[in-house]
Protein backbone atom coordinates (compact mmCIF):
# COMPACT_ATOMS: atom_id res chain seq x y z
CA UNK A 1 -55.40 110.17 54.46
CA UNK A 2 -54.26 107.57 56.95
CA UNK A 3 -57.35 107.87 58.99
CA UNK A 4 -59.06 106.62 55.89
CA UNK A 5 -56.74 103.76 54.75
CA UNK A 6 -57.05 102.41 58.59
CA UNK A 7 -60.97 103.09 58.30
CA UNK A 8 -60.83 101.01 54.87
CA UNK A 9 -58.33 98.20 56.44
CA UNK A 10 -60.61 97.81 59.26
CA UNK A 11 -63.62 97.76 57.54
CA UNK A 12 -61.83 94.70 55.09
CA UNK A 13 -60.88 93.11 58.23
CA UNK A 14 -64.45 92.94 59.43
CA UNK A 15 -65.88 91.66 56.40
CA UNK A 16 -63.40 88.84 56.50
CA UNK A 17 -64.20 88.15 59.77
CA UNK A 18 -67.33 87.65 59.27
CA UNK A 19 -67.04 85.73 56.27
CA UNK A 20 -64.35 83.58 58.12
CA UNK A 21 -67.33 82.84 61.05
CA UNK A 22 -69.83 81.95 58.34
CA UNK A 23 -67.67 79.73 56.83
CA UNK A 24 -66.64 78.12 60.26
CA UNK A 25 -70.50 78.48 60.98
CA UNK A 26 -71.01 76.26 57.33
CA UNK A 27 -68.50 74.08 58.36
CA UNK A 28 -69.75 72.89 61.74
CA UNK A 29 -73.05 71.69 60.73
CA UNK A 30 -72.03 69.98 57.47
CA UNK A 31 -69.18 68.47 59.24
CA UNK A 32 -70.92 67.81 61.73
CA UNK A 33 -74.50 66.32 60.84
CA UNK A 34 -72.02 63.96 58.83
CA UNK A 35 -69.78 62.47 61.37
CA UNK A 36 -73.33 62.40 63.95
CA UNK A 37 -75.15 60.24 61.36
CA UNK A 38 -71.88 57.97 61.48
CA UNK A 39 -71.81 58.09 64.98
CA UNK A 40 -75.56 57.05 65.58
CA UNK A 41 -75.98 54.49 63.12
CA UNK A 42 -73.43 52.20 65.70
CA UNK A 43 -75.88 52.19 68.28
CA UNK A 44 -79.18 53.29 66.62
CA UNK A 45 -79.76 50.96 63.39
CA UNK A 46 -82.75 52.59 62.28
CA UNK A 47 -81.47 55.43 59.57
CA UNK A 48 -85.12 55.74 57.82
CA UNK A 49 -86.91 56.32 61.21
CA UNK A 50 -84.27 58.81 61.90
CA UNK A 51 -85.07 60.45 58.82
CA UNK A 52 -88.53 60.80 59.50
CA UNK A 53 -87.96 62.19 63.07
CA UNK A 54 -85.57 65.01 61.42
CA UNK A 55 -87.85 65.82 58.84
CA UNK A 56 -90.57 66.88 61.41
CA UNK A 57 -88.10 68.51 63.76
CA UNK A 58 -86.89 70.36 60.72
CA UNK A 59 -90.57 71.24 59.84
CA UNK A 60 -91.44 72.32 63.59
CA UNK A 61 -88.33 74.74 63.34
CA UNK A 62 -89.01 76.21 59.86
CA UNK A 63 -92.78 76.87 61.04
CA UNK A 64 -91.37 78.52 63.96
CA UNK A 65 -89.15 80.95 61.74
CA UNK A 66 -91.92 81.28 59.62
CA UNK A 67 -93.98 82.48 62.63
CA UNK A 68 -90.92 84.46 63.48
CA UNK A 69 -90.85 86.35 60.57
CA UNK A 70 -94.23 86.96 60.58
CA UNK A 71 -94.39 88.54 63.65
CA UNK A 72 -90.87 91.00 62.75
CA UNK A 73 -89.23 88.94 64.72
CA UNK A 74 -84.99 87.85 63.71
CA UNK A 75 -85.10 90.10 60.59
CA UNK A 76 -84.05 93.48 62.44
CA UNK A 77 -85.17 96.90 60.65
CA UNK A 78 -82.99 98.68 58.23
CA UNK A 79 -82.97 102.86 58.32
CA UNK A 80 -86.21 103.24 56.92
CA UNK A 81 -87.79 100.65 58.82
CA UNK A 82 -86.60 102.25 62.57
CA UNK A 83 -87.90 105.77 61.46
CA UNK A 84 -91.42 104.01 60.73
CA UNK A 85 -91.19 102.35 64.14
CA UNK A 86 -90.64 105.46 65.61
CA UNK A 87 -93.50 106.91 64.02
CA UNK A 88 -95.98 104.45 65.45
CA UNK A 89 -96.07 102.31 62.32
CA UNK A 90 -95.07 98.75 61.81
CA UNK A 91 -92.90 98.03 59.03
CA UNK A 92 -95.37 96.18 56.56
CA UNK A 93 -94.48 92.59 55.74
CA UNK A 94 -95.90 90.18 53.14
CA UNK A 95 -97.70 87.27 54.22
CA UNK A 96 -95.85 84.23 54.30
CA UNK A 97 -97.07 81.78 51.28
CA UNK A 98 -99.30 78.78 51.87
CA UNK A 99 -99.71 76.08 48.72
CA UNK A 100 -102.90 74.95 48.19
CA UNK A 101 -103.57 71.31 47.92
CA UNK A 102 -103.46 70.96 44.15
CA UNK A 103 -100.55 72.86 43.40
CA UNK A 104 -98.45 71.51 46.35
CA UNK A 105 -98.68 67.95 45.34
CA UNK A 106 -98.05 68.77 41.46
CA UNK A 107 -95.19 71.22 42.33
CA UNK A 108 -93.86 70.52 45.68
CA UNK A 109 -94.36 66.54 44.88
CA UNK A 110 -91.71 65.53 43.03
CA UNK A 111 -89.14 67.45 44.23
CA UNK A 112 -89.60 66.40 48.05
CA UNK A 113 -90.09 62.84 46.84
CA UNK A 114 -86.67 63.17 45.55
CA UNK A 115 -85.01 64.59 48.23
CA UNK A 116 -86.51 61.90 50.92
CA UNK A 117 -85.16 59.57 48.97
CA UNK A 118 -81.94 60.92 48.42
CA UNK A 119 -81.60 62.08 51.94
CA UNK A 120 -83.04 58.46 53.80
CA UNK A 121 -80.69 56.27 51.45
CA UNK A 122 -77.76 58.79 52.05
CA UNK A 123 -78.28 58.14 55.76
CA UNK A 124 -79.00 54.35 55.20
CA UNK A 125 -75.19 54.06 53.66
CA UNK A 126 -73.66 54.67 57.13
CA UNK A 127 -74.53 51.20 58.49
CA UNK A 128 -72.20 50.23 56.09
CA UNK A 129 -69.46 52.69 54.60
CA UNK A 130 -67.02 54.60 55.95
CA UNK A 131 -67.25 58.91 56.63
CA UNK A 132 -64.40 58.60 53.76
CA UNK A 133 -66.01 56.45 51.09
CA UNK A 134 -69.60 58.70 52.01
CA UNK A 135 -68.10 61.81 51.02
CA UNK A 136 -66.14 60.80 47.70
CA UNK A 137 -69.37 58.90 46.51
CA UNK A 138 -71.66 61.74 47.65
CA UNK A 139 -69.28 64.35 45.18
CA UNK A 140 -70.39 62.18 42.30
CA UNK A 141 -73.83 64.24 42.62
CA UNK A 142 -71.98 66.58 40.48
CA UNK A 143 -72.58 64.46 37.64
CA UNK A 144 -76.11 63.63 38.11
CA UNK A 145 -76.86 67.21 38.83
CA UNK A 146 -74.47 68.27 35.70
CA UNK A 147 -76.62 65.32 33.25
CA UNK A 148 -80.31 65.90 34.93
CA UNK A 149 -79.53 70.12 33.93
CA UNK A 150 -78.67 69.23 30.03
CA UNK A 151 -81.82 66.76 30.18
CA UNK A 152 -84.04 69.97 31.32
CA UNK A 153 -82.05 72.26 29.51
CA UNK A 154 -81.29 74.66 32.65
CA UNK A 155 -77.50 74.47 31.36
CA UNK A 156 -75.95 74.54 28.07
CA UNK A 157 -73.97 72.06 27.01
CA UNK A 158 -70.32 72.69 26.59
CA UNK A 159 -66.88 70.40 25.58
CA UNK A 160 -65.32 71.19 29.15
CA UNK A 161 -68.30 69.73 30.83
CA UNK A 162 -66.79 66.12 29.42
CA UNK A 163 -63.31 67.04 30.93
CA UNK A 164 -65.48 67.23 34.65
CA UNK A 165 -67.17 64.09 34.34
CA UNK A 166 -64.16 61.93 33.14
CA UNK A 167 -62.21 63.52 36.21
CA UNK A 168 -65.23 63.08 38.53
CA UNK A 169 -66.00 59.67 37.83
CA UNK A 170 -61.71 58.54 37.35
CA UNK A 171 -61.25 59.66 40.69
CA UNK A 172 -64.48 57.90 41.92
CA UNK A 173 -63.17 54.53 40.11
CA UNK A 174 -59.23 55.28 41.56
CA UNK A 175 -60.98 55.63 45.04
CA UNK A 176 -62.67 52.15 45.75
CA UNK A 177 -60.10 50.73 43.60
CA UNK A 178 -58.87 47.92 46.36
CA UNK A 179 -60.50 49.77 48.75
CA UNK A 180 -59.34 48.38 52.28
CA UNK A 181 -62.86 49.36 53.75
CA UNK A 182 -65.12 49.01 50.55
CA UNK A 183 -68.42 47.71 51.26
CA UNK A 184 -70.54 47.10 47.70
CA UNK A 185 -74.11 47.25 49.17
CA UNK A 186 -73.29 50.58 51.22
CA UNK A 187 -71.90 51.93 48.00
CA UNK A 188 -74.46 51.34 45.94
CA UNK A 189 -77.31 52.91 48.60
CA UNK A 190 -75.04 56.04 48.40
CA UNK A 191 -74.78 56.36 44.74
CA UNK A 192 -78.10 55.85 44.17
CA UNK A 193 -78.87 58.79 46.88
CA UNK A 194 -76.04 60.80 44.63
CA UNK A 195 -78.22 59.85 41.61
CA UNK A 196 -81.89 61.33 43.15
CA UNK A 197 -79.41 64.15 44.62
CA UNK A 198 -78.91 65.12 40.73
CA UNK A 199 -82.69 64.87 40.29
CA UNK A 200 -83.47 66.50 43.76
CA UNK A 201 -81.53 70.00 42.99
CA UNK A 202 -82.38 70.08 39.16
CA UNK A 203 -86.35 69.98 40.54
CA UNK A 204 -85.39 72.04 43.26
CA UNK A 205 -83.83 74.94 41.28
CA UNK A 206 -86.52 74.45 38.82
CA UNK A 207 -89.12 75.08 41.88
CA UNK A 208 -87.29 77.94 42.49
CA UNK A 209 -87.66 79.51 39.69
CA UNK A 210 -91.35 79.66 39.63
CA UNK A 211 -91.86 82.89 41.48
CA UNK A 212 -95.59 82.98 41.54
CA UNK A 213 -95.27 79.94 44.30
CA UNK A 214 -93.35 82.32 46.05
CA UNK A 215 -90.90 79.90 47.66
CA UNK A 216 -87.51 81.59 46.89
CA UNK A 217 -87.27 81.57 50.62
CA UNK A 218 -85.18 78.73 51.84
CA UNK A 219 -87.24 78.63 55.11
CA UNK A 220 -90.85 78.23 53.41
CA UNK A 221 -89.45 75.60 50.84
CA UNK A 222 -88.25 73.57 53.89
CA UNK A 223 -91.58 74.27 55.87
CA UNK A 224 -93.07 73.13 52.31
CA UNK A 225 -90.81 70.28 51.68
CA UNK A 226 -90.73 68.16 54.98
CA UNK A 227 -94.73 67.25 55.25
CA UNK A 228 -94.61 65.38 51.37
CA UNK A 229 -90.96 64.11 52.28
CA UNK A 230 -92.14 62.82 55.19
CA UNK A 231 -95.15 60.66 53.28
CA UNK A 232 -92.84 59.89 50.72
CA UNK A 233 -90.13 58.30 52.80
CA UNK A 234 -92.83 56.80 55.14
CA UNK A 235 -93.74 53.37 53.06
CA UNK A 236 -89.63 52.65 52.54
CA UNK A 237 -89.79 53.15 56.27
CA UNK A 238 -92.81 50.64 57.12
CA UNK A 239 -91.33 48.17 54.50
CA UNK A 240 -87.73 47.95 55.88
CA UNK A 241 -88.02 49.22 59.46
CA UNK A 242 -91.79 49.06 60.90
CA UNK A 243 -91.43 45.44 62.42
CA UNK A 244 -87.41 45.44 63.95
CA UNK A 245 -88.32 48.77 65.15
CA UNK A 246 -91.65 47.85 66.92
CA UNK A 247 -90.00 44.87 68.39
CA UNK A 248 -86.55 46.82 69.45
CA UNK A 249 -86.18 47.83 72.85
CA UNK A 250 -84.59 51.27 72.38
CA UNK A 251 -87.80 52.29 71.23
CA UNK A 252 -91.57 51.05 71.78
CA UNK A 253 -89.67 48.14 73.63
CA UNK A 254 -88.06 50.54 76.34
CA UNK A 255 -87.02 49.71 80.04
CA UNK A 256 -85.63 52.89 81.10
CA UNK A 257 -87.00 56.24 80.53
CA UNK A 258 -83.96 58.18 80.91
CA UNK A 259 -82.21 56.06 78.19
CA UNK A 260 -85.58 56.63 75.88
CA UNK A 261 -85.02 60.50 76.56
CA UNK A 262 -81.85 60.47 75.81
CA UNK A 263 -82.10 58.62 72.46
CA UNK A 264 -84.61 60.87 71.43
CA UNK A 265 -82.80 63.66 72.02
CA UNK A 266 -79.65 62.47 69.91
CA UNK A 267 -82.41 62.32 67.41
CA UNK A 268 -83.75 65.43 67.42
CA UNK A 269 -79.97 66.93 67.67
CA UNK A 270 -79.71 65.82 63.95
CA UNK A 271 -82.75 67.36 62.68
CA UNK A 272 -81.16 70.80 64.35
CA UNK A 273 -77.96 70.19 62.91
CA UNK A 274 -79.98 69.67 58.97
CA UNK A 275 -81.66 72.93 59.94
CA UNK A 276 -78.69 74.56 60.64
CA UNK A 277 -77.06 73.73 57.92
CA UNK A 278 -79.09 74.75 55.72
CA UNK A 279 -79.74 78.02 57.20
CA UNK A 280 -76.03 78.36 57.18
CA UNK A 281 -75.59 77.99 53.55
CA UNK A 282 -78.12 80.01 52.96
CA UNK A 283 -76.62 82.79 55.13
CA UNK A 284 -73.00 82.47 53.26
CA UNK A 285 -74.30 82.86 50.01
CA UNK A 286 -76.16 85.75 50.68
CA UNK A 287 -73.26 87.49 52.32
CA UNK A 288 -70.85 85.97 49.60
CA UNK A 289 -71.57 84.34 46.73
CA UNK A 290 -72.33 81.11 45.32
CA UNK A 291 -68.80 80.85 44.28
CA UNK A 292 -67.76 81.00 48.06
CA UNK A 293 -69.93 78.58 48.96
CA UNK A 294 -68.43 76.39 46.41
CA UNK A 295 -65.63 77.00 47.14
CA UNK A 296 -65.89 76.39 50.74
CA UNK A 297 -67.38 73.02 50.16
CA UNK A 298 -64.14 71.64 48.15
CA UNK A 299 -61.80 72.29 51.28
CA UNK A 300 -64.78 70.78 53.25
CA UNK A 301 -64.38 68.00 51.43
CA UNK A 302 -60.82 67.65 52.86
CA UNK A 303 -61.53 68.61 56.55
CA UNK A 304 -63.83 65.31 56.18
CA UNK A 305 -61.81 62.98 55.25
CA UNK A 306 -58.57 64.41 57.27
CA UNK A 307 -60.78 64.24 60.63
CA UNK A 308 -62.28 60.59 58.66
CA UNK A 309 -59.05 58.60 59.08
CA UNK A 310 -58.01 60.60 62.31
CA UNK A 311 -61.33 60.20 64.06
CA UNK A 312 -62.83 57.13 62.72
CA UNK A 313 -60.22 54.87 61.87
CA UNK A 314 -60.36 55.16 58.01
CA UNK A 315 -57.80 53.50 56.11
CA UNK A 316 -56.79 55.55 52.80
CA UNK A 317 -54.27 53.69 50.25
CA UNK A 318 -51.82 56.18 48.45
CA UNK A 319 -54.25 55.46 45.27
CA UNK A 320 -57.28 56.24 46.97
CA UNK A 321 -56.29 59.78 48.28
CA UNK A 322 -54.56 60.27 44.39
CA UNK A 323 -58.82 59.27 43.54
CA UNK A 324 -59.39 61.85 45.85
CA UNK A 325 -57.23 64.41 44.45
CA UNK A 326 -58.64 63.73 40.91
CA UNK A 327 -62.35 64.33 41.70
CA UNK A 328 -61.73 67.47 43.46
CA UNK A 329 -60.06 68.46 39.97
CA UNK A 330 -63.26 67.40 38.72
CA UNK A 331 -64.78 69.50 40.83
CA UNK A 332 -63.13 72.47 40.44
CA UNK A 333 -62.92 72.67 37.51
CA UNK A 334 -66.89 72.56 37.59
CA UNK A 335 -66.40 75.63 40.05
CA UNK A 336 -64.31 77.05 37.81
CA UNK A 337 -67.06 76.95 34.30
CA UNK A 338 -69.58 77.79 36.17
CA UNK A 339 -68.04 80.94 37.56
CA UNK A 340 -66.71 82.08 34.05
CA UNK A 341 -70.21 81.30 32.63
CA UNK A 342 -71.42 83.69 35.01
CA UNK A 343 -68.99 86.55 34.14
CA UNK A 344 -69.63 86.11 30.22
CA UNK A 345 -73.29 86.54 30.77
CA UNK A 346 -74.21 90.36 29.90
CA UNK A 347 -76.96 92.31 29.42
CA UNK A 348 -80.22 93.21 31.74
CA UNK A 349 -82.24 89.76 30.95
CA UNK A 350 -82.52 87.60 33.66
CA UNK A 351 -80.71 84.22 33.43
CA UNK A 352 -81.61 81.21 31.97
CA UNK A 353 -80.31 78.87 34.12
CA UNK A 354 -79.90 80.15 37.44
CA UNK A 355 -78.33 78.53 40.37
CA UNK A 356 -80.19 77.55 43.46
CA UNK A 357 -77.67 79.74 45.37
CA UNK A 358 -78.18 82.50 43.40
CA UNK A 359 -81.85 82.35 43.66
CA UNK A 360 -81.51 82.24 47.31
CA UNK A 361 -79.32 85.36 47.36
CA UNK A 362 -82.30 86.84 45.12
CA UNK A 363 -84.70 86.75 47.51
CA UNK A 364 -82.58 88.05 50.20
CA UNK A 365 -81.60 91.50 48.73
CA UNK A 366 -85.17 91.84 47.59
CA UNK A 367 -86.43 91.54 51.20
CA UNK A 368 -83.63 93.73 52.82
CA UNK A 369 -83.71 96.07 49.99
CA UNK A 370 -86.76 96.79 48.27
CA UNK A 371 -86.57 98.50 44.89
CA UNK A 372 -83.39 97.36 43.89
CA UNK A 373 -82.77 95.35 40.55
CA UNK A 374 -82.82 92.14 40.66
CA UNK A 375 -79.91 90.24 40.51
CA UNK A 376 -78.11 88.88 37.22
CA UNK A 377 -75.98 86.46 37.15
């Protein structure tokens, strides 16, 4: 009897371990791609080009996993799959899907337009914001994301939902209130990347949910995403940055080669830390829940502004962190409806409105366990 309560305490303790590293793991890149975008923009003023150069390092790396996969490589076999390999038979796999022309641009389109937008303007905001002001106007995505669903009718619409955007949107207004460090055209870059953020997911989760394209995958919609983002971001690129950058001499203009290297490598280190992060969501979710990941991303939202004004100098007023404090209500409170939705839902037919989480976490038990029911919300 005690051998089997230590077996069971052990095996609790693992499984929070591991949870505990994939939440550390979560943390690290979304922390950290953050405070490098910050930390780049004061000596590289270029965020669009910077953009583009992640989007094809992030496209290199997803082809690469892609390839990976292909080949059996990463995924590790389960019981069934060793016993095959020890018969002399390779575990089948299915072949990785490949858009044609037609239905990537009319599918895939809109929703990496959106994103390059929302992701190039996002990083365009740190020439002039603060890490601090970046985060609380990013978590007013919520609402876009919240309005864009109703609009496409992937949620319902409920009496609560008002509660989270008046809290939302007070805590956004009690945040720049007299904001020491409030810069208007820095703001407005970010909220309009938080508005094409609420377009961006509501695409993205509808994108999901067309199975025949088969991209449930995060990888392959990443490895499908980056080639139209990158077109799509490319013109805003030429317009505002082709000439300063063709003149600049930390580029085209160079006089050292070892500074060149080096630049570009600070470059690519953001499109590994985008990759990462996603990857690392991706892996929480499917080892969690949505609801973890969540969850995870409200105390995030802390850590960032905590290590914000310790690392970076920002200046909070006692209003501005009660603005803070009001939003994350706003946000939990989100958390909190969307988890009880979840609960109330019943019976074997498959959800309306899934979550792009949950979708994820989908596809993952139906590679690693094949047969099993699909999972409801």
């Amino acid at each position: 009897m005690a051998a089997g309560c230590l077996g069971a305490c052990w095996r609790a303790a693992r499984r929070a371990g591991g949870v505990a590293g994939l939440v550390l793991l979560y943390y690290g890149f979304s922390i950290g791609i953050t405070f490098y975008n910050k930390w780049l923009m004061r000596s590289f003023s270029f965020p669009l080009f910077m953009t583009l150069l992640h989007l094809m390092v992030i496209f290199l790396l997803s082809g690469l996993a892609r390839r990976g996969r292909g080949l059996g490589l990463g995924g590790g076999a389960k019981a069934g799959g060793g016993a095959s390999l020890r018969g002399g038979h390779a575990p089948k796999r299915a072949p990785r899907p490949l858009l044609p022309w037609d239905a990537y641009l009319r599918q895939v389109g809109p929703a990496a337009l959106s994103t390059a937008l929302d992701v190039g303007l996002s990083n365009w905001s740190f020439l002039y914001i603060t890490v601090s002001l970046y985060t609380m106007t990013k978590s007013s995505a919520v609402l876009f994301i919240l309005f864009f669903s109703l609009v496409f009718r992937l949620e319902e619409p409920r009496l609560a939902q008002v509660l989270v955007v008046l809290l939302i949107a007070g805590g956004l207004f009690l945040f720049t209130y007299k904001a020491v460090q409030f810069n208007g055209e820095g703001f407005a870059l970010v909220l309009a990347a938080s508005f094409l953020g609420g377009i961006r997911w509501t695409l993205t989760q509808m994108l999901l949910q067309k199975e025949e394209l088969g991209l449930q995958n995060p990888i392959d919609t990443m490895f499908h995403l980056q080639p139209a983002m990158f077109l799509g971001l490319f013109p805003l690129f030429a317009a505002f940055e082709g000439l300063p950058l063709s003149t600049s001499e930390k580029l085209f203009r160079f006089h050292e080669e070892g500074l060149l290297l080096s630049l570009l490598a600070k470059l690519a280190l953001g499109g590994v830390l985008a990759f990462g992060l996603g990857f690392s969501e991706f892996l929480l979710v499917s080892k969690t829940s949505s609801l973890a990941l969540s969850i995870s991303g409200i105390f995030k939202e802390v850590c960032v502004l905590l290590l914000a004004t310790h690392l970076m100098g920002d200046r909070l007023s006692l209003l501005n962190w009660l603005g803070f404090v009001v939003c994350l209500l706003g946000i939990t409170l989100h958390v909190v409806l969307r988890a009880l939705g979840t609960k109330g839902q019943k019976g074997p037919k498959p959800p309306k409105e899934p979550d792009l989480e949950l979708l994820l976490l989908r596809h993952q038990d139906g590679e690693e366990a094949a047969g099993e029911a699909p999972l409801q919300r």
